[in-house]
PDB file of N, CA and C in Angstrom:
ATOM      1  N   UNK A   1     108.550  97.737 104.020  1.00  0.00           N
ATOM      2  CA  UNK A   1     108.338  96.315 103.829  1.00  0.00           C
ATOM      3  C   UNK A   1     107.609  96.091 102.506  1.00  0.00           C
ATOM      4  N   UNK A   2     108.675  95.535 101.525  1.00  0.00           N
ATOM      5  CA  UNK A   2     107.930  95.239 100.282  1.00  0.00           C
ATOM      6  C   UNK A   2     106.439  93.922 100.214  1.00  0.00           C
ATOM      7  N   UNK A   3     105.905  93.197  99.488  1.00  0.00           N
ATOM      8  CA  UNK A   3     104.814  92.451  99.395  1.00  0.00           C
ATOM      9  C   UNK A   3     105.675  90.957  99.357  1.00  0.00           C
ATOM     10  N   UNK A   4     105.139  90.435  99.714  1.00  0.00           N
ATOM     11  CA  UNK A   4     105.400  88.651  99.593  1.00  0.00           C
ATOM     12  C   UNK A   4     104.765  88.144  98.748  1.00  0.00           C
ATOM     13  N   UNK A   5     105.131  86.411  98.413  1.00  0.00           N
ATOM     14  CA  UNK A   5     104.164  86.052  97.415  1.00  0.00           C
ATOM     15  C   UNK A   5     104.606  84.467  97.647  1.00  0.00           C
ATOM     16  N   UNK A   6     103.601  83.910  97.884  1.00  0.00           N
ATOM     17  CA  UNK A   6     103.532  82.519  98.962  1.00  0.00           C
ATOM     18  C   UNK A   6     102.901  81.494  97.034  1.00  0.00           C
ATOM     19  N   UNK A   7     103.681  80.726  97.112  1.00  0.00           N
ATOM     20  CA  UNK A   7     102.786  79.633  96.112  1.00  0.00           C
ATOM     21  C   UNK A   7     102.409  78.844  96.438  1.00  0.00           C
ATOM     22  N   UNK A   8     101.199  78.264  96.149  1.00  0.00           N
ATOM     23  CA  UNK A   8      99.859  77.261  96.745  1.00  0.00           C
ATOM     24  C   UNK A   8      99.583  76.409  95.573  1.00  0.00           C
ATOM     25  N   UNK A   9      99.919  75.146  95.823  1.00  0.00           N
ATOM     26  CA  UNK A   9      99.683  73.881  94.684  1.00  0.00           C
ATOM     27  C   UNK A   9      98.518  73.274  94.745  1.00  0.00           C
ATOM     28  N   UNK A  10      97.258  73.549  93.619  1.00  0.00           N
ATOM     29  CA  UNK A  10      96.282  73.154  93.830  1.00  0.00           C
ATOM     30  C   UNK A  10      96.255  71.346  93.366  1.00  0.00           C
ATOM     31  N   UNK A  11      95.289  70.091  93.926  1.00  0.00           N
ATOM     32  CA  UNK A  11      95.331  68.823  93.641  1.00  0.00           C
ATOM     33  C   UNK A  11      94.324  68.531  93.699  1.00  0.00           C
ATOM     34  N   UNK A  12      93.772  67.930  92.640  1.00  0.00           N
ATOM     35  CA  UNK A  12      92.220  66.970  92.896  1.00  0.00           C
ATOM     36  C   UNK A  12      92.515  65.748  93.163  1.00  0.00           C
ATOM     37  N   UNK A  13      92.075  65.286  94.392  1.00  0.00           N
ATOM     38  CA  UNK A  13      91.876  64.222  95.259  1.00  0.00           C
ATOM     39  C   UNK A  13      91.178  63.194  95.204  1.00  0.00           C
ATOM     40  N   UNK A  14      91.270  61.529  95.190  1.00  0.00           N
ATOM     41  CA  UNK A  14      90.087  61.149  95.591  1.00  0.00           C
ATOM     42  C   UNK A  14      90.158  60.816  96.916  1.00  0.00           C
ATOM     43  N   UNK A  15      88.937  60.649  97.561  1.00  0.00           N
ATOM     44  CA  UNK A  15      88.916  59.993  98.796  1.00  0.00           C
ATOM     45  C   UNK A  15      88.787  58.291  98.765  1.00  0.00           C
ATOM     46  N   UNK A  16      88.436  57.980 100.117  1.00  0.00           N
ATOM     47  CA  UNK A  16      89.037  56.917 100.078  1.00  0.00           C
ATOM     48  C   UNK A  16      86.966  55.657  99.823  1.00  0.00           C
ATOM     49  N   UNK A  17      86.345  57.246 100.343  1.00  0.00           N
ATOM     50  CA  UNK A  17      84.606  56.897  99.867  1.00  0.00           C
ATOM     51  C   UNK A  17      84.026  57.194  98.046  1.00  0.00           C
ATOM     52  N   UNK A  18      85.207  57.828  97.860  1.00  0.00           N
ATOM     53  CA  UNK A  18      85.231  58.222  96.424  1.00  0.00           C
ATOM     54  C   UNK A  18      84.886  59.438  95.871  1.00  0.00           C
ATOM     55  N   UNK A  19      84.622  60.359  97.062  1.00  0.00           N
ATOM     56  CA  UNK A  19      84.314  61.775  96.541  1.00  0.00           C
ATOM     57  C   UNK A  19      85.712  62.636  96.524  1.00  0.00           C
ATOM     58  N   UNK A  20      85.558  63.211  95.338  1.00  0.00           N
ATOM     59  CA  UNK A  20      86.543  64.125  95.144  1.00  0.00           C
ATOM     60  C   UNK A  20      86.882  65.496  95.946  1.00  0.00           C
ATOM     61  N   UNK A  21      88.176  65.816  96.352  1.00  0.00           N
ATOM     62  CA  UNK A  21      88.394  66.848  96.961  1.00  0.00           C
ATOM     63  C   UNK A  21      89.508  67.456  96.117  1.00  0.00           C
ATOM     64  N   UNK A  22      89.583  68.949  96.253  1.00  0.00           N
ATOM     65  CA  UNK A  22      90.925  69.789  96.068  1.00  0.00           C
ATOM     66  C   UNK A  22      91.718  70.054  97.929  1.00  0.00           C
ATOM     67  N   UNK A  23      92.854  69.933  97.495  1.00  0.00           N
ATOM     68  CA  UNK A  23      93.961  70.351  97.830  1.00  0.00           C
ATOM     69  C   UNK A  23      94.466  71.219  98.045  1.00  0.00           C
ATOM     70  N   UNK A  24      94.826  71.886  98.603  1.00  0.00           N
ATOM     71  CA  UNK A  24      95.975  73.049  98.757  1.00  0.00           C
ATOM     72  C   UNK A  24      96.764  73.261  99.066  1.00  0.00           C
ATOM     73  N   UNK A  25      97.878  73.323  98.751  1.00  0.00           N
ATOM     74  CA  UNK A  25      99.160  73.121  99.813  1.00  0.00           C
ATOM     75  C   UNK A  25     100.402  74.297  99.724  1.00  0.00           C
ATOM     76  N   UNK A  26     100.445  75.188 100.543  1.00  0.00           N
ATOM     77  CA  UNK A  26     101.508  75.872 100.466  1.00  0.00           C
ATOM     78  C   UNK A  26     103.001  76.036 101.199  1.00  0.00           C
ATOM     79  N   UNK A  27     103.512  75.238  99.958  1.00  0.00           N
ATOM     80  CA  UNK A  27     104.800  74.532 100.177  1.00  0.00           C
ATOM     81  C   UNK A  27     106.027  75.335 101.021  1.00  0.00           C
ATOM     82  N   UNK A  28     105.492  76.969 100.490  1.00  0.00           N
ATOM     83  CA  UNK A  28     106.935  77.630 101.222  1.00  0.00           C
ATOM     84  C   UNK A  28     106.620  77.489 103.223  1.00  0.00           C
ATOM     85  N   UNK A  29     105.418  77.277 103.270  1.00  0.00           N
ATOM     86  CA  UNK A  29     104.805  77.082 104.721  1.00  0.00           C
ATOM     87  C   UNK A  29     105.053  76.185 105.043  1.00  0.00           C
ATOM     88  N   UNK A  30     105.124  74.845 104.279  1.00  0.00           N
ATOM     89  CA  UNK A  30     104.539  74.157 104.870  1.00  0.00           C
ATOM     90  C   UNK A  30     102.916  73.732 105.611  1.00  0.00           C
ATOM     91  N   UNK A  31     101.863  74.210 104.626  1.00  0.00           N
ATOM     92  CA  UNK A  31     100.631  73.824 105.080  1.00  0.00           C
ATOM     93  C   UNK A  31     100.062  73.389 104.369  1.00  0.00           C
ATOM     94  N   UNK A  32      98.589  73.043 104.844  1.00  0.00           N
ATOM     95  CA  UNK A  32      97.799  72.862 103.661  1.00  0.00           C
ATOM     96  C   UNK A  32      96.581  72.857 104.206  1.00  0.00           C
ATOM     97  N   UNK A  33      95.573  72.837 103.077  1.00  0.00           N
ATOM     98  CA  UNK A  33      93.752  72.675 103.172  1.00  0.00           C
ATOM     99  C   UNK A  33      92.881  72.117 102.308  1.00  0.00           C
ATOM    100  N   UNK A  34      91.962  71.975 102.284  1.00  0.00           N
ATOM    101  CA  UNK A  34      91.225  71.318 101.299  1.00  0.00           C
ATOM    102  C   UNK A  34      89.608  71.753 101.589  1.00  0.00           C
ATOM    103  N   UNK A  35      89.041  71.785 100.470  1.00  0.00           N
ATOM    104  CA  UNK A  35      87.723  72.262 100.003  1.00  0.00           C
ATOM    105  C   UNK A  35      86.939  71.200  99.265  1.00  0.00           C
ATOM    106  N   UNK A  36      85.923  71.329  99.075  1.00  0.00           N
ATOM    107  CA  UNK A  36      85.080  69.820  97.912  1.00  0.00           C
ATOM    108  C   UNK A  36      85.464  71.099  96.389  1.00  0.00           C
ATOM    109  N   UNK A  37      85.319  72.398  96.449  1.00  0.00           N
ATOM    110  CA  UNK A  37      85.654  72.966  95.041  1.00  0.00           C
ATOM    111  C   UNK A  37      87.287  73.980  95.194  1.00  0.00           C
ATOM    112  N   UNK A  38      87.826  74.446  93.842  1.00  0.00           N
ATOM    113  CA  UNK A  38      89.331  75.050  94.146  1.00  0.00           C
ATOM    114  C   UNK A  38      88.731  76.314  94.736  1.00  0.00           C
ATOM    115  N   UNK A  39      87.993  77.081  94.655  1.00  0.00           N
ATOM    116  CA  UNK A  39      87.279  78.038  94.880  1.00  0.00           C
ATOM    117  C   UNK A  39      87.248  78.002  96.749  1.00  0.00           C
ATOM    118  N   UNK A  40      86.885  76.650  97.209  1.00  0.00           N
ATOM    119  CA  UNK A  40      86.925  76.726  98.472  1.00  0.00           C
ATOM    120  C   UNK A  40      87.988  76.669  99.235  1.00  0.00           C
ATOM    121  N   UNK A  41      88.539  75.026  98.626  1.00  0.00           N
ATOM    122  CA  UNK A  41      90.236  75.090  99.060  1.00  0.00           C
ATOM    123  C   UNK A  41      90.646  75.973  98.905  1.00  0.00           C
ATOM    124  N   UNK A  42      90.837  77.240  98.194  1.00  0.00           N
ATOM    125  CA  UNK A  42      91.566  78.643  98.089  1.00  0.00           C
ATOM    126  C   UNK A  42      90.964  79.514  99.276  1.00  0.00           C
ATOM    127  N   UNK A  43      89.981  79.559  99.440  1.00  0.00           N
ATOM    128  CA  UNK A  43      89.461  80.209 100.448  1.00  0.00           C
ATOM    129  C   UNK A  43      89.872  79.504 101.716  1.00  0.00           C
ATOM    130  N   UNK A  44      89.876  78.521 102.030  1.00  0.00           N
ATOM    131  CA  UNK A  44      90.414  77.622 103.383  1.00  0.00           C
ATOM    132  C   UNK A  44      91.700  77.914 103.204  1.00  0.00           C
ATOM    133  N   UNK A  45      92.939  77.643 102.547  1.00  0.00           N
ATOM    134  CA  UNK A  45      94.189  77.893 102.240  1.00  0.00           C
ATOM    135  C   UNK A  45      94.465  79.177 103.203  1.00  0.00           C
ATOM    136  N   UNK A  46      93.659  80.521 102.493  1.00  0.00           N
ATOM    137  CA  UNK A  46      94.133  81.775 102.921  1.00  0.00           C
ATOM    138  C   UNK A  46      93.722  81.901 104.173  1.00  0.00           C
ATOM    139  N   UNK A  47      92.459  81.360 104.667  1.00  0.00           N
ATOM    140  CA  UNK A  47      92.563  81.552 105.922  1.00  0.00           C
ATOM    141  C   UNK A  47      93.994  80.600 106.995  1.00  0.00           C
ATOM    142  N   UNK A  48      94.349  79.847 106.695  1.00  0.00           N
ATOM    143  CA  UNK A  48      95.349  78.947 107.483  1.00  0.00           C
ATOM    144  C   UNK A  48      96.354  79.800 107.131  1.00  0.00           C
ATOM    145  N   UNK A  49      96.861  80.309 105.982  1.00  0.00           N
ATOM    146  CA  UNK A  49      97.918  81.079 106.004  1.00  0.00           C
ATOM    147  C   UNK A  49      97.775  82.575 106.839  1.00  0.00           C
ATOM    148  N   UNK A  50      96.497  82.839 106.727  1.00  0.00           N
ATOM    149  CA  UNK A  50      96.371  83.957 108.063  1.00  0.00           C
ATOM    150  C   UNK A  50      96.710  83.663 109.487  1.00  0.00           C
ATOM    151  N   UNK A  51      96.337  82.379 109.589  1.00  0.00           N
ATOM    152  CA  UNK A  51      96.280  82.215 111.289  1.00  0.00           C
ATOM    153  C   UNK A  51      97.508  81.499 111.574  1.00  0.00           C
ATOM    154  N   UNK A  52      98.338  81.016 110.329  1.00  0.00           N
ATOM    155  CA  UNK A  52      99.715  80.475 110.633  1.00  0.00           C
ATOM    156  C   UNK A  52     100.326  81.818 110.816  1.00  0.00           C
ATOM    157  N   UNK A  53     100.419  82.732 109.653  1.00  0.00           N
ATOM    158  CA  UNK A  53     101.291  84.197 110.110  1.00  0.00           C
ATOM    159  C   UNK A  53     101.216  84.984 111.503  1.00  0.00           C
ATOM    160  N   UNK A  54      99.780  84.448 112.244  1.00  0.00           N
ATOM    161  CA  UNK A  54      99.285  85.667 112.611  1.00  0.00           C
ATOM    162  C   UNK A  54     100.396  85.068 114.454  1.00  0.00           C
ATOM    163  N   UNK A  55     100.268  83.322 114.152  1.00  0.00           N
ATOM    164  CA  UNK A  55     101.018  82.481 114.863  1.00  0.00           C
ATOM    165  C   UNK A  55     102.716  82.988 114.516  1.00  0.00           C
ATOM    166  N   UNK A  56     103.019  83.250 113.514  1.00  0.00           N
ATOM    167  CA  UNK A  56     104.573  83.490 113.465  1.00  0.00           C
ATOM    168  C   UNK A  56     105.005  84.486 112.451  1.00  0.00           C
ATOM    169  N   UNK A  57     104.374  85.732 113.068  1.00  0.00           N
ATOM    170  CA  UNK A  57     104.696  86.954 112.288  1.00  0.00           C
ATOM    171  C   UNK A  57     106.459  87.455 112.123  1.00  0.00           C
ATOM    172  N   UNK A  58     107.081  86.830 112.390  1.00  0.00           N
ATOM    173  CA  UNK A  58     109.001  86.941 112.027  1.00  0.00           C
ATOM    174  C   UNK A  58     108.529  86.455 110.767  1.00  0.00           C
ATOM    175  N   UNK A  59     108.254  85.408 110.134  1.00  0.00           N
ATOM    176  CA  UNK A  59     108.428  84.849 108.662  1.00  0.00           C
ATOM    177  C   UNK A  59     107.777  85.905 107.895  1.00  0.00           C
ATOM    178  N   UNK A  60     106.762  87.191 108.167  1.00  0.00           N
ATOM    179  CA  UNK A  60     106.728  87.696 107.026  1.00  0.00           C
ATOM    180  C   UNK A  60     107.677  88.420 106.314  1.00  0.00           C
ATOM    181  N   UNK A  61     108.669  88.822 107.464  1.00  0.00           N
ATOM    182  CA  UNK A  61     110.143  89.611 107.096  1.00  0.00           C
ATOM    183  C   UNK A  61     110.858  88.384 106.241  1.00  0.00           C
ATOM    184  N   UNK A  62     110.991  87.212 106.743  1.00  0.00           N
ATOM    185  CA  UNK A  62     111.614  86.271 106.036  1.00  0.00           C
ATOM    186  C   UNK A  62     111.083  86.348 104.609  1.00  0.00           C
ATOM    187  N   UNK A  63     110.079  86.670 104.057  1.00  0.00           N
ATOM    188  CA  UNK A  63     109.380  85.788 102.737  1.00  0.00           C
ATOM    189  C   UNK A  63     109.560  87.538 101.899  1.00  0.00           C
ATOM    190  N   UNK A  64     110.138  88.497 102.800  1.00  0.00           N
ATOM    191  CA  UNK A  64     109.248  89.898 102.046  1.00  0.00           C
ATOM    192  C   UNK A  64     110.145  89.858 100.931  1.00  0.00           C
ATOM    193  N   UNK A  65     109.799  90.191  99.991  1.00  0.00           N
ATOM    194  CA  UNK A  65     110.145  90.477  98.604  1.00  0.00           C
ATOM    195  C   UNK A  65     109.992  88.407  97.712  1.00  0.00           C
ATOM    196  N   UNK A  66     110.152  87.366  97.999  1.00  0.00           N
ATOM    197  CA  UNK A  66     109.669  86.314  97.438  1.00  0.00           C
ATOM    198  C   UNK A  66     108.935  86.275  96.912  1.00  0.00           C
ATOM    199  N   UNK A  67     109.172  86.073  95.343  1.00  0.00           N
ATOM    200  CA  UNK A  67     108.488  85.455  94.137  1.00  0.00           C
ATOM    201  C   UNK A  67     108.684  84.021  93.997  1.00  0.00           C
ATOM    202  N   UNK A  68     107.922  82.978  94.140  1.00  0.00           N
ATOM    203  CA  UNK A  68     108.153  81.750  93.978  1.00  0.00           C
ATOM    204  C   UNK A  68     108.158  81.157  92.462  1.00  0.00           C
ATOM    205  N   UNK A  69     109.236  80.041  92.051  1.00  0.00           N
ATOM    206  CA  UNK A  69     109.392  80.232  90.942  1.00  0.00           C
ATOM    207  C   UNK A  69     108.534  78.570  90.907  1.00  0.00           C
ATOM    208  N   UNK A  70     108.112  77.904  89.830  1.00  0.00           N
ATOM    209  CA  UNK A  70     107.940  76.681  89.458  1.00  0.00           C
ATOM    210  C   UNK A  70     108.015  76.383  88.376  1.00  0.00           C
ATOM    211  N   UNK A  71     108.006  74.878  87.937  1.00  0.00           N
ATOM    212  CA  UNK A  71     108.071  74.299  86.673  1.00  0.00           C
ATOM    213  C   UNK A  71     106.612  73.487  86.757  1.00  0.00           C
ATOM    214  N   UNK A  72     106.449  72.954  85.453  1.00  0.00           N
ATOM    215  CA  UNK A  72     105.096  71.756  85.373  1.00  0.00           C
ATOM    216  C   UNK A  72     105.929  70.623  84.289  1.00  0.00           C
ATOM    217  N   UNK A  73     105.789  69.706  84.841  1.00  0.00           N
ATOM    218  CA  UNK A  73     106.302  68.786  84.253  1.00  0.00           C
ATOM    219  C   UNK A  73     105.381  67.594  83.521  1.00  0.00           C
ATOM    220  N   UNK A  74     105.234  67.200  82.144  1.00  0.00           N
ATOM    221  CA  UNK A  74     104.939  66.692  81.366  1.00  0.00           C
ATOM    222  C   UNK A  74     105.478  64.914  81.720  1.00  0.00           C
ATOM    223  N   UNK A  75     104.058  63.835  82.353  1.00  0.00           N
ATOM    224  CA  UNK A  75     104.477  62.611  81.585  1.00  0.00           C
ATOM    225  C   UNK A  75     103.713  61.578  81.363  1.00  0.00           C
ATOM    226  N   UNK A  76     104.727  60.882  80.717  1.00  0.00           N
ATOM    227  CA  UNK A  76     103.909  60.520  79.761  1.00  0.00           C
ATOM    228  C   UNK A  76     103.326  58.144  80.175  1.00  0.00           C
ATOM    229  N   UNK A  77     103.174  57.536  79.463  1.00  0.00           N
ATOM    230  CA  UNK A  77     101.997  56.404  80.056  1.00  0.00           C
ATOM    231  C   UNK A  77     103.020  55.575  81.165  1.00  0.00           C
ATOM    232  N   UNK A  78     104.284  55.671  80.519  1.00  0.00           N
ATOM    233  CA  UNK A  78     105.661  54.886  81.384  1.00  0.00           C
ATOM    234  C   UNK A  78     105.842  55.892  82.856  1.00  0.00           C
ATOM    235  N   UNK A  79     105.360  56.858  83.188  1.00  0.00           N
ATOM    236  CA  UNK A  79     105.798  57.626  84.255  1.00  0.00           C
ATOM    237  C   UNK A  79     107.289  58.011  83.987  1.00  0.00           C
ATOM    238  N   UNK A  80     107.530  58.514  83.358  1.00  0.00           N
ATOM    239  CA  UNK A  80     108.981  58.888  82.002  1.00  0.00           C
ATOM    240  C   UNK A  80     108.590  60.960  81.664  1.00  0.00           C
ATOM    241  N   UNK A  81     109.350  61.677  82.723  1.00  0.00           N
ATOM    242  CA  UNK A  81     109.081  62.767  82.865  1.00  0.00           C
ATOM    243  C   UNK A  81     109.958  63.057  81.358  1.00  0.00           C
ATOM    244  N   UNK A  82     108.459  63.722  80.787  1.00  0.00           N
ATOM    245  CA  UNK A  82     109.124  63.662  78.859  1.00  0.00           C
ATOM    246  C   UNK A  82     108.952  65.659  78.445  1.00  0.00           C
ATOM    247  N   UNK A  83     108.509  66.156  79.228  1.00  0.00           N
ATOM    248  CA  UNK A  83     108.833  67.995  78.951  1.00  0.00           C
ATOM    249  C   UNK A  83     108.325  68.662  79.775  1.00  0.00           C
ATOM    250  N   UNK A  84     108.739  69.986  80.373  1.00  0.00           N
ATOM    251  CA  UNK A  84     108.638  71.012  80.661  1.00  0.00           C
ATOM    252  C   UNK A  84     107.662  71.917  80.036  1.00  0.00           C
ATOM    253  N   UNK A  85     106.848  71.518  80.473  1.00  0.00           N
ATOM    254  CA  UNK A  85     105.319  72.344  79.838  1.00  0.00           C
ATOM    255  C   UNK A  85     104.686  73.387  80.596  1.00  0.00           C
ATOM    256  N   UNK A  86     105.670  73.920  81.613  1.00  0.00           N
ATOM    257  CA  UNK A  86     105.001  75.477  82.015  1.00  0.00           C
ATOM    258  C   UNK A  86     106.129  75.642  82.895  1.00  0.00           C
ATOM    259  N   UNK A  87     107.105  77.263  82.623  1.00  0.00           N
ATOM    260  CA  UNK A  87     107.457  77.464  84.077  1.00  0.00           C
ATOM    261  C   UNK A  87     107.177  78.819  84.662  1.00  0.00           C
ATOM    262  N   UNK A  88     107.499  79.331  85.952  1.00  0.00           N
ATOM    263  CA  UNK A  88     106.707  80.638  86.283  1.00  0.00           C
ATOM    264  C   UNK A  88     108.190  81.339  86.462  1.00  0.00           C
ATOM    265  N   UNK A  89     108.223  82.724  87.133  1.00  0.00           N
ATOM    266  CA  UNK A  89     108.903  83.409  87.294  1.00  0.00           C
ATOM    267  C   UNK A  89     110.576  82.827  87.501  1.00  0.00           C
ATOM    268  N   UNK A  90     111.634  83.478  87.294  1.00  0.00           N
ATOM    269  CA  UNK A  90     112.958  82.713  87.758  1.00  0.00           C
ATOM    270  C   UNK A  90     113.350  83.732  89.140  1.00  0.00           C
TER     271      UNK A  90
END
């Protein structure tokens, strides 16, 4: 069984009292978490992705060998997606 590799989209948040939160969300799961720093949300993240796997250990065969690929998209004051300013693995 080769290694997996799950991608997690970090987001700074506001609330709705006005304190800021990060995000975490890992899209190939479907989950997510959140922390007041990325440092924490990353740490909350991995634990939910532990206790989701540990809930449905078939998907690690599903994901084994997955490299997740992404883009970052550039825009600009019109909300007018204007470049491709980062992508990761194909």
């Amino acid at each position: 069984m080769g290694k997996s590799y799950l991608d997690v989209v970090l987001n700074k948040e506001l609330l709705g009292n006005g304190e800021e939160i990060f995000v975490a969300n890992c899209t190939i799961l479907g989950i997510a978490s959140q922390g007041k720093t990325m440092d924490a949300a990353m740490k909350n993240i991995r634990e939910v992705i532990d206790a989701y796997l540990e809930e449905h250990p078939e998907l690690f065969d599903e994901l084994s060998g997955n490299i997740p690929s992404f883009s970052v998209i550039e825009l600009d004051k019109d909300a007018k997606a204007t470049n491709i300013i980062g992508q990761g693995h194909d």
